[in-house]
Protein backbone atom coordinates (compact mmCIF):
# COMPACT_ATOMS: atom_id res chain seq x y z
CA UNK A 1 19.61 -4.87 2.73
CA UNK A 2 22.10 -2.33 3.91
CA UNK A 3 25.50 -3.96 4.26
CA UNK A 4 26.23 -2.58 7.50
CA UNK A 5 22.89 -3.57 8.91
CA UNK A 6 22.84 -6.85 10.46
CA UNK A 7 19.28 -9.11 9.93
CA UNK A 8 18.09 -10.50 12.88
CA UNK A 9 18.25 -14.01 11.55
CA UNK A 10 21.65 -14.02 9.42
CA UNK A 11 24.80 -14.76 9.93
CA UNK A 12 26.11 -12.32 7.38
CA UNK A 13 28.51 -15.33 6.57
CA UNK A 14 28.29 -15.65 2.32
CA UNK A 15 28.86 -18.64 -0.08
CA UNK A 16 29.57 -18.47 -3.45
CA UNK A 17 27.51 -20.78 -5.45
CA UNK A 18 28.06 -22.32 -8.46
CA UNK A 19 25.79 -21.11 -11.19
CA UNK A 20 24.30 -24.96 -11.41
CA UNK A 21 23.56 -24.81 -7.72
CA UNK A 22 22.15 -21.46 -8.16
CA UNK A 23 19.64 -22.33 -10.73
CA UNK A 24 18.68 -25.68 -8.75
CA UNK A 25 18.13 -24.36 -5.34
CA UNK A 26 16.31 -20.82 -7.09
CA UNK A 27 13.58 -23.30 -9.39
CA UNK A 28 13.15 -25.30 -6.74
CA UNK A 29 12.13 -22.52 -4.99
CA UNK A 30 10.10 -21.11 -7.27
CA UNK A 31 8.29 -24.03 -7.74
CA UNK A 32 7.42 -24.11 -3.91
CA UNK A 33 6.28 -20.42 -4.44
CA UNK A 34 3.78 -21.68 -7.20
CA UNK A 35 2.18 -23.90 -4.41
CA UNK A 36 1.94 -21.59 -2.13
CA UNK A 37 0.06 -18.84 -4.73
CA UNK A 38 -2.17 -22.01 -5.82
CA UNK A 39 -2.61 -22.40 -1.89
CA UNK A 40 -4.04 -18.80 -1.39
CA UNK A 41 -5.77 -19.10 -4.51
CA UNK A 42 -7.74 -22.42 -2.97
CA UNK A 43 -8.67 -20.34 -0.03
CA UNK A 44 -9.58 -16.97 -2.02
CA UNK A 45 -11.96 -20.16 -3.79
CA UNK A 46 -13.36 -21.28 -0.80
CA UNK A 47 -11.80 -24.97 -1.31
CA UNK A 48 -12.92 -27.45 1.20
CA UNK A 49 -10.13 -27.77 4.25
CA UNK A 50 -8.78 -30.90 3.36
CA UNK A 51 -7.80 -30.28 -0.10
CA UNK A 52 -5.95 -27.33 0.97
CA UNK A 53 -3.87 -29.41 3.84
CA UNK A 54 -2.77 -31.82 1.27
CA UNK A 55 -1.60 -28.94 -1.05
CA UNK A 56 0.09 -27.33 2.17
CA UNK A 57 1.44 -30.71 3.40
CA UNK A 58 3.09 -31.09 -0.26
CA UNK A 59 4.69 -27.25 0.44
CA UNK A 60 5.62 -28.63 3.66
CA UNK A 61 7.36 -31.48 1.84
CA UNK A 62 8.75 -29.59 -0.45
CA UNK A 63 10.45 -27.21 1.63
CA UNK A 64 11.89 -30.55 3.81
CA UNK A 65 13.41 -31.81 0.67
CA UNK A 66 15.23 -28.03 -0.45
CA UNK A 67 16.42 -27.93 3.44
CA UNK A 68 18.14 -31.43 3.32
CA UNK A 69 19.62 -30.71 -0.32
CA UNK A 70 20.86 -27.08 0.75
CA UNK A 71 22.01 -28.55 4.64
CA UNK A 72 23.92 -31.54 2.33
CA UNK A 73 25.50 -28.80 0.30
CA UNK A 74 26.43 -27.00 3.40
CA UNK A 75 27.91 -29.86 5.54
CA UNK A 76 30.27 -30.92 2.28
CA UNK A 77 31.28 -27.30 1.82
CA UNK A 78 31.51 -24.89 4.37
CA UNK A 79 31.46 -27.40 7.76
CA UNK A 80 34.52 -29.34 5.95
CA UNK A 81 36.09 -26.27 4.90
CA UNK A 82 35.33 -24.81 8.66
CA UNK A 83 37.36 -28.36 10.01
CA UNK A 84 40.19 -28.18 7.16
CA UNK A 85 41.06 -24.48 8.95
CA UNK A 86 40.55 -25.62 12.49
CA UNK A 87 37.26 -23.50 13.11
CA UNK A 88 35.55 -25.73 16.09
CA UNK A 89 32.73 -23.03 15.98
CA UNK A 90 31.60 -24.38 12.59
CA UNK A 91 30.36 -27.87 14.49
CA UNK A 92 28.09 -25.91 16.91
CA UNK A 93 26.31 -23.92 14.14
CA UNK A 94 25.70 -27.16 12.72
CA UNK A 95 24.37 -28.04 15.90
CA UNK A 96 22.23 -25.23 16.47
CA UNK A 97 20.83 -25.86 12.66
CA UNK A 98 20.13 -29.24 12.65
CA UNK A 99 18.24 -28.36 15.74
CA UNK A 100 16.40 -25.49 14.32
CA UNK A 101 15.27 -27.97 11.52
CA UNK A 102 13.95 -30.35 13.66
CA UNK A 103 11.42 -28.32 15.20
């Protein structure tokens, strides 16, 4: 994307990862991108409806247990380091994404 362009849905804040974190968060999301593809591939193979809701309910899982890992990350790192400088605007984006997960 074009730095000067904002996306709709970013911040446009950044945080540099460690290359550990990077590699955890990026297989775990590859793996939930080989469920999907074996998802699409059930329905391109006509697979009966409830095998392919347990397969989506596991991507469903799956992506709950990368939000609360990368949300963990985020409230040790960048909501302490938003308190430590006195930035009160770091609590209500909190806020606002807890709330967005919980839909």
């Amino acid at each position: 994307m074009d730095k000067d362009k904002k996306c709709c849905c970013c911040s446009q804040k950044t945080k540099k990862r460690s290359p550990e974190e990077q590699k955890k968060l990026i297989n775990r999301l590859k793996r939930i991108e080989g469920q999907v593809r074996g998802i699409i591939t059930m329905i391109e193979e006509d697979t009966y409806c409830t095998d392919v809701l347990t397969q989506s309910a596991a991507v469903t899982s799956a992506m709950n247990s990368f939000n609360k890992e990368l949300l963990a990350s985020h409230i040790k790192t960048c909501v302490v380091d938003g308190i430590k400088k006195d930035d009160s605007e770091v609590i209500d984006e909190l806020v606002t994404t807890i709330q967005r997960l919980m839909k």
